[in-house]
N, C-alpha and C. Protein backbone atom coordinates (compact mmCIF):
# COMPACT_ATOMS: atom_id res chain seq x y z
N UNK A 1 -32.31 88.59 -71.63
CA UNK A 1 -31.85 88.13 -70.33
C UNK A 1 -31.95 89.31 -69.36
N UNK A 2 -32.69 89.08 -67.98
CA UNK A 2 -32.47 90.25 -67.21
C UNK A 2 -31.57 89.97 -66.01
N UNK A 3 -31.10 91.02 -65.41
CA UNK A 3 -29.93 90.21 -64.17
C UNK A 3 -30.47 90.95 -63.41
N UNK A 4 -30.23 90.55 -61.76
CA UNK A 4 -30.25 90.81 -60.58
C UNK A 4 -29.19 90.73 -59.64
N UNK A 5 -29.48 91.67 -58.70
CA UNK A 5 -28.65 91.20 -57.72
C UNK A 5 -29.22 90.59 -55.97
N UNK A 6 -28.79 90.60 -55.28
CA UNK A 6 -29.32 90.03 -54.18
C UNK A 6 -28.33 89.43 -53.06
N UNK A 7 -29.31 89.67 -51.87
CA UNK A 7 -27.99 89.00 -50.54
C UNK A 7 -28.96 87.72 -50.08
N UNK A 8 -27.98 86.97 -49.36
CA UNK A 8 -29.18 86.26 -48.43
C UNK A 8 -29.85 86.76 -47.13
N UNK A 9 -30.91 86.20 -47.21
CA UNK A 9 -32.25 86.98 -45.65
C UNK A 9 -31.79 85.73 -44.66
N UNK A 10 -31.80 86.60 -43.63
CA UNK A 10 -31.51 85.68 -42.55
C UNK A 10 -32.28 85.75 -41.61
N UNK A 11 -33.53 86.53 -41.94
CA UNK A 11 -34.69 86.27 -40.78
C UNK A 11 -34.68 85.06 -39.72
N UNK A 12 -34.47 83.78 -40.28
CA UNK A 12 -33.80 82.64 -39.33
C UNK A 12 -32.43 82.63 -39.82
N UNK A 13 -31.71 83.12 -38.28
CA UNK A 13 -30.74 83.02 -38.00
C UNK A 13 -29.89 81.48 -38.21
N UNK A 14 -30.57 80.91 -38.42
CA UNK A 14 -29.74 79.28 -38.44
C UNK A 14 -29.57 78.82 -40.04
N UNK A 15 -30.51 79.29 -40.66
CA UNK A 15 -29.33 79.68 -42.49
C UNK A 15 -30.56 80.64 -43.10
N UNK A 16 -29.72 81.49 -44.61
CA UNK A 16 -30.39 81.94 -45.20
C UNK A 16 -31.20 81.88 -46.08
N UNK A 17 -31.96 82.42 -47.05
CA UNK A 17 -32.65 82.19 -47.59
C UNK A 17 -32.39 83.45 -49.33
N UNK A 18 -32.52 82.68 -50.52
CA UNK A 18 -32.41 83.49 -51.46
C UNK A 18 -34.08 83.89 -52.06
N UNK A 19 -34.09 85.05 -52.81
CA UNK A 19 -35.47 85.45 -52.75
C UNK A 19 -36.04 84.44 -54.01
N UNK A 20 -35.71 83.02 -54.38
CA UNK A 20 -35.87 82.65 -55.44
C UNK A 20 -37.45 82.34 -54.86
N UNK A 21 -37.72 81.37 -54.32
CA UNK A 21 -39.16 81.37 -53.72
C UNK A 21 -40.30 82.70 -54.15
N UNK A 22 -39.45 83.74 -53.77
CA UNK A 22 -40.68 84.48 -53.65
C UNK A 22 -40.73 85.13 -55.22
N UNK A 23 -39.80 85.00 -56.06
CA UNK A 23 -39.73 85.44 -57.32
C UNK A 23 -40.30 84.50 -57.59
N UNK A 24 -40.93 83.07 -57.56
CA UNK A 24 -42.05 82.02 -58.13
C UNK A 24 -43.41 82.58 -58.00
N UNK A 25 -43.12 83.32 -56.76
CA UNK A 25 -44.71 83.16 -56.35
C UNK A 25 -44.98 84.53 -57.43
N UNK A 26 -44.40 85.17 -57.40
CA UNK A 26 -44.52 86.61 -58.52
C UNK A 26 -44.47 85.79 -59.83
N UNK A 27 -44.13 84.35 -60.14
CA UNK A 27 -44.97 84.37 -61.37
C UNK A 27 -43.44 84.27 -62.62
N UNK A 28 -42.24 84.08 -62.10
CA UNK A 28 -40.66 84.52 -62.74
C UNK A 28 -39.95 83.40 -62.11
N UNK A 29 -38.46 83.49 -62.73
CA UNK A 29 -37.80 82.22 -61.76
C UNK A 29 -36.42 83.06 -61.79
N UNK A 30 -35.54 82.54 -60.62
CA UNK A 30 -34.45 83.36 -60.44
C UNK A 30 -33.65 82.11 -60.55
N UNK A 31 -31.83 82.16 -61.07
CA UNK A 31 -31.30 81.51 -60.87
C UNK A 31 -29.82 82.25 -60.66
N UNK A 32 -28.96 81.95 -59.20
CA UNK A 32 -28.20 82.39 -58.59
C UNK A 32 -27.09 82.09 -59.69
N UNK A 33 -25.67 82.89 -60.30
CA UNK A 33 -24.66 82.22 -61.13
C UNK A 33 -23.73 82.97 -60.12
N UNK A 34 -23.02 84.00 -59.76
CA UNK A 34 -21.92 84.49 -59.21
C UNK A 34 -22.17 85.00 -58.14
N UNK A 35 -20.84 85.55 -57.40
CA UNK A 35 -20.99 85.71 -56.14
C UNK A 35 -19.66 86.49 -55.87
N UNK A 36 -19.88 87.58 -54.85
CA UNK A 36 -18.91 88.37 -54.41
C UNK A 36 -18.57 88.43 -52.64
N UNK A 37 -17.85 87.95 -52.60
CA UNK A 37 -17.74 87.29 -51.08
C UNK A 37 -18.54 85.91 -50.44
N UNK A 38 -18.93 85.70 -49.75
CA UNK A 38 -19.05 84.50 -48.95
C UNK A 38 -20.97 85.15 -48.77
N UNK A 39 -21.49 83.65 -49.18
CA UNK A 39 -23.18 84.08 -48.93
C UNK A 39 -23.23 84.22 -47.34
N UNK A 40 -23.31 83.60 -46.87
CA UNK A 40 -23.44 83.39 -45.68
C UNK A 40 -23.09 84.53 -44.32
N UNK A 41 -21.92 85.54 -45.19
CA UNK A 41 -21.60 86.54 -44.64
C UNK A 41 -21.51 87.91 -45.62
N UNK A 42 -22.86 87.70 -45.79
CA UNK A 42 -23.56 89.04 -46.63
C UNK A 42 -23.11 89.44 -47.78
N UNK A 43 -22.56 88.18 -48.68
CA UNK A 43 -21.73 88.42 -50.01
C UNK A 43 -22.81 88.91 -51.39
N UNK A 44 -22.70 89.38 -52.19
CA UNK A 44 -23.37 90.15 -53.29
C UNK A 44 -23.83 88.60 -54.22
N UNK A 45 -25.28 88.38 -54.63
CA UNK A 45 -25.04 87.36 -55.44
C UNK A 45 -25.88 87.73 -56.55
N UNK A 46 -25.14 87.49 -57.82
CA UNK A 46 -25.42 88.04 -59.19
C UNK A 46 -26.12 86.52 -59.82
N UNK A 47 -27.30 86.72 -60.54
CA UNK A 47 -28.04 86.21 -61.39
C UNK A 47 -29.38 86.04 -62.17
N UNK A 48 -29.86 85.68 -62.92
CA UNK A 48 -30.95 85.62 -63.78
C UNK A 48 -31.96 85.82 -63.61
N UNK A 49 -32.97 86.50 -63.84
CA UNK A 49 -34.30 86.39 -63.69
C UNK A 49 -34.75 86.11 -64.91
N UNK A 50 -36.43 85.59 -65.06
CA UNK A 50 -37.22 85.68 -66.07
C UNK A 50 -37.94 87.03 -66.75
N UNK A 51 -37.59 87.75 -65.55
CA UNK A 51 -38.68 89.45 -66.13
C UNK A 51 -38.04 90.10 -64.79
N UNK A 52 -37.87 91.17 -65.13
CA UNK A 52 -37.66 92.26 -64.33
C UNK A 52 -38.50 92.25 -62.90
N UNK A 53 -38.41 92.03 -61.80
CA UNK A 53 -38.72 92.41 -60.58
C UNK A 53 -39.08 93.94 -59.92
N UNK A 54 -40.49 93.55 -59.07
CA UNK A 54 -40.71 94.83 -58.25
C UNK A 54 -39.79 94.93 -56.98
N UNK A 55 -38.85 95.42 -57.00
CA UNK A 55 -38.00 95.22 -56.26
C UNK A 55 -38.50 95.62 -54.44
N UNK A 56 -39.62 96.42 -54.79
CA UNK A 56 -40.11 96.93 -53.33
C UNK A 56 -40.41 95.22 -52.56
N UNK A 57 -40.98 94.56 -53.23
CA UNK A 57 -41.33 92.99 -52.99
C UNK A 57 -40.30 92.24 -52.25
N UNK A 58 -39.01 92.54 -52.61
CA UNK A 58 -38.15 91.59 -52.54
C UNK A 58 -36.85 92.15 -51.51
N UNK A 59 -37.41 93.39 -51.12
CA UNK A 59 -36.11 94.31 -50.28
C UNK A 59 -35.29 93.71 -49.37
N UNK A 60 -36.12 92.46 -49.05
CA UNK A 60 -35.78 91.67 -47.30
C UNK A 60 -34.09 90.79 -48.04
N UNK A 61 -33.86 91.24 -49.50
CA UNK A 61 -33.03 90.29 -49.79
C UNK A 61 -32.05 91.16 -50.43
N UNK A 62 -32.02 92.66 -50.31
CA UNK A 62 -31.34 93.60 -50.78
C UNK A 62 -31.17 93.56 -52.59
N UNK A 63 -32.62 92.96 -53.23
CA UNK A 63 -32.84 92.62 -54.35
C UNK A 63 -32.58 94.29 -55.31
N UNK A 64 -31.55 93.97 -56.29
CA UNK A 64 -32.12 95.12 -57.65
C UNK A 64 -31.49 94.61 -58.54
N UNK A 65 -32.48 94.94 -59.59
CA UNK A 65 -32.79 94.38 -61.14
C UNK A 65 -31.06 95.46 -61.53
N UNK A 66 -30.33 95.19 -62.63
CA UNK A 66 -29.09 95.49 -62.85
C UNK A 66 -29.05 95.35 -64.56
N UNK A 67 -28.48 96.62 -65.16
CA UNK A 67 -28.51 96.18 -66.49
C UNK A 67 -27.41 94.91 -66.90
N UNK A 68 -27.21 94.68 -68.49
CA UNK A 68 -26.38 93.19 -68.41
C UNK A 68 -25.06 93.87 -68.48
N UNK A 69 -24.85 95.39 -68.86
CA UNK A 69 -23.61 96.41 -68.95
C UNK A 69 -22.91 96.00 -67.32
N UNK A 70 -23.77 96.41 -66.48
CA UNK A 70 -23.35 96.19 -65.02
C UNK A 70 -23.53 94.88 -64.19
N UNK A 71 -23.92 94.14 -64.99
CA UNK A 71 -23.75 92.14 -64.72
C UNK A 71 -22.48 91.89 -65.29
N UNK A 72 -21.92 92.33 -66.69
CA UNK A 72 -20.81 92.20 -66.98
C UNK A 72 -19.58 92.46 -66.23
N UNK A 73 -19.43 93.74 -65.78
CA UNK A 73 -18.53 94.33 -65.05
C UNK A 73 -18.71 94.00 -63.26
N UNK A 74 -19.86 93.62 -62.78
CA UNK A 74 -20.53 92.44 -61.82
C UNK A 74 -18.73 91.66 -62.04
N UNK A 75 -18.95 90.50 -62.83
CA UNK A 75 -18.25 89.93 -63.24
C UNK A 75 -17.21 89.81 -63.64
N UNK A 76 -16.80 90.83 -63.99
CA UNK A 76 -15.13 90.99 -64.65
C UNK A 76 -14.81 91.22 -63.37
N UNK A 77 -15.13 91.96 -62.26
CA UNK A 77 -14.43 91.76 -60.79
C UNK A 77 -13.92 90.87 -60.33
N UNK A 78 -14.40 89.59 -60.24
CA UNK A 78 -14.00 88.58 -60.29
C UNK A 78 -13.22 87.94 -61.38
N UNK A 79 -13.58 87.93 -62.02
CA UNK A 79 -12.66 87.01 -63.34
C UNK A 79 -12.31 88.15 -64.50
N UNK A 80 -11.63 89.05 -64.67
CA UNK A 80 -11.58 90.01 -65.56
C UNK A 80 -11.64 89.58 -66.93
N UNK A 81 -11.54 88.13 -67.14
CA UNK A 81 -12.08 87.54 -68.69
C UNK A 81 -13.18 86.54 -68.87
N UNK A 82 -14.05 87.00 -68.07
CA UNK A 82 -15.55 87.33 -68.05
C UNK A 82 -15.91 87.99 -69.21
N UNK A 83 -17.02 86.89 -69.90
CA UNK A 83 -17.59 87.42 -71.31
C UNK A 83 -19.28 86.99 -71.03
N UNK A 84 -19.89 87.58 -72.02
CA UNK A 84 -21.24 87.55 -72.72
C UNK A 84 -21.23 85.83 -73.49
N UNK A 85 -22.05 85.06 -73.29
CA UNK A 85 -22.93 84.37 -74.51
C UNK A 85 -23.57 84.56 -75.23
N UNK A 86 -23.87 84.45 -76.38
CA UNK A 86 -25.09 84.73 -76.75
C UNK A 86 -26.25 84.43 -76.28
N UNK A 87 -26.67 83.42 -75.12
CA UNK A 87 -28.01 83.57 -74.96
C UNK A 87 -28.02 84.63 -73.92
N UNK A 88 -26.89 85.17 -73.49
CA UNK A 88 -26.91 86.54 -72.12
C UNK A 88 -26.26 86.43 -70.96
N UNK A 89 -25.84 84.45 -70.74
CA UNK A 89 -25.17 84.10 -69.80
C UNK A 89 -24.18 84.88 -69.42
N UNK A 90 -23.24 85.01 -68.25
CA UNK A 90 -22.11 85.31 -68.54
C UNK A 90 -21.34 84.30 -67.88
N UNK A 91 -19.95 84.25 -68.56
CA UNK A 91 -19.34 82.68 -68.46
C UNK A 91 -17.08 83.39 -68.58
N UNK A 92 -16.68 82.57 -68.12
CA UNK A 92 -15.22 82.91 -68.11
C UNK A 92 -14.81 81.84 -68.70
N UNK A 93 -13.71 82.14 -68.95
CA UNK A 93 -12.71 80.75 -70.01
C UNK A 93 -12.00 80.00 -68.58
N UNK A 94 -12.57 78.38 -69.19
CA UNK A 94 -12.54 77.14 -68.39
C UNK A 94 -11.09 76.46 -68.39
N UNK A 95 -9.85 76.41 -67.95
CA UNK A 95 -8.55 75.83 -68.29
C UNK A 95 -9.17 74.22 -68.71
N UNK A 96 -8.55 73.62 -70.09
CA UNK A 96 -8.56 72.05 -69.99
C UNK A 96 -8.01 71.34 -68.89
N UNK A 97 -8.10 70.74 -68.39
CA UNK A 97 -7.15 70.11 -68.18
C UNK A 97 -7.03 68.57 -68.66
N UNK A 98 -6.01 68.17 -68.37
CA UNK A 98 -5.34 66.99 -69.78
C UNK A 98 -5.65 65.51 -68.40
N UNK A 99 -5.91 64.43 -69.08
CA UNK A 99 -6.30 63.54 -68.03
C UNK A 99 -4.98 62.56 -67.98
């Protein structure tokens, strides 16, 4: 599993844009899971890639590749019982709730 980080581009001012697009066209797929503040107002957003990124490519989105040591702790910021999956996800404990 490799992680990233990334903001949204707001080249158009009327909404943003995540660099998932342009990580296709490189041939990889990105998928957004967490988030540190509000996207919309330049919040940090943590998630997946398929392969490591040239990050010079992707700068317009404040893109860098992040080990899963520092996706973890990414994460425990937010939810301090924030764990690993085994396939690399990272995931927090869900309350039941009773119907």
């Amino acid at each position: 599993m490799n992680y990233a980080t990334w903001k949204l581009n707001f080249t158009n001012p009327d909404y943003g844009t995540g660099p998932e697009a342009q990580i296709a066209e490189l041939g990889a797929t990105a998928q957004a899971a967490w988030i540190v503040g509000q996207a919309h107002e330049g919040g940090t957003i943590l998630g997946y890639v398929t392969e490591p990124q040239d990050e010079t490519k992707l700068s317009a989105w404040d893109f860098a590749n992040i080990t899963q040591e520092e996706a973890l702790a990414f994460c425990q910021e937010i939810d301090s019982e924030a764990y690993l999956l085994e396939d690399g996800m990272i995931t927090y404990p869900i309350e039941k709730i009773e119907a």
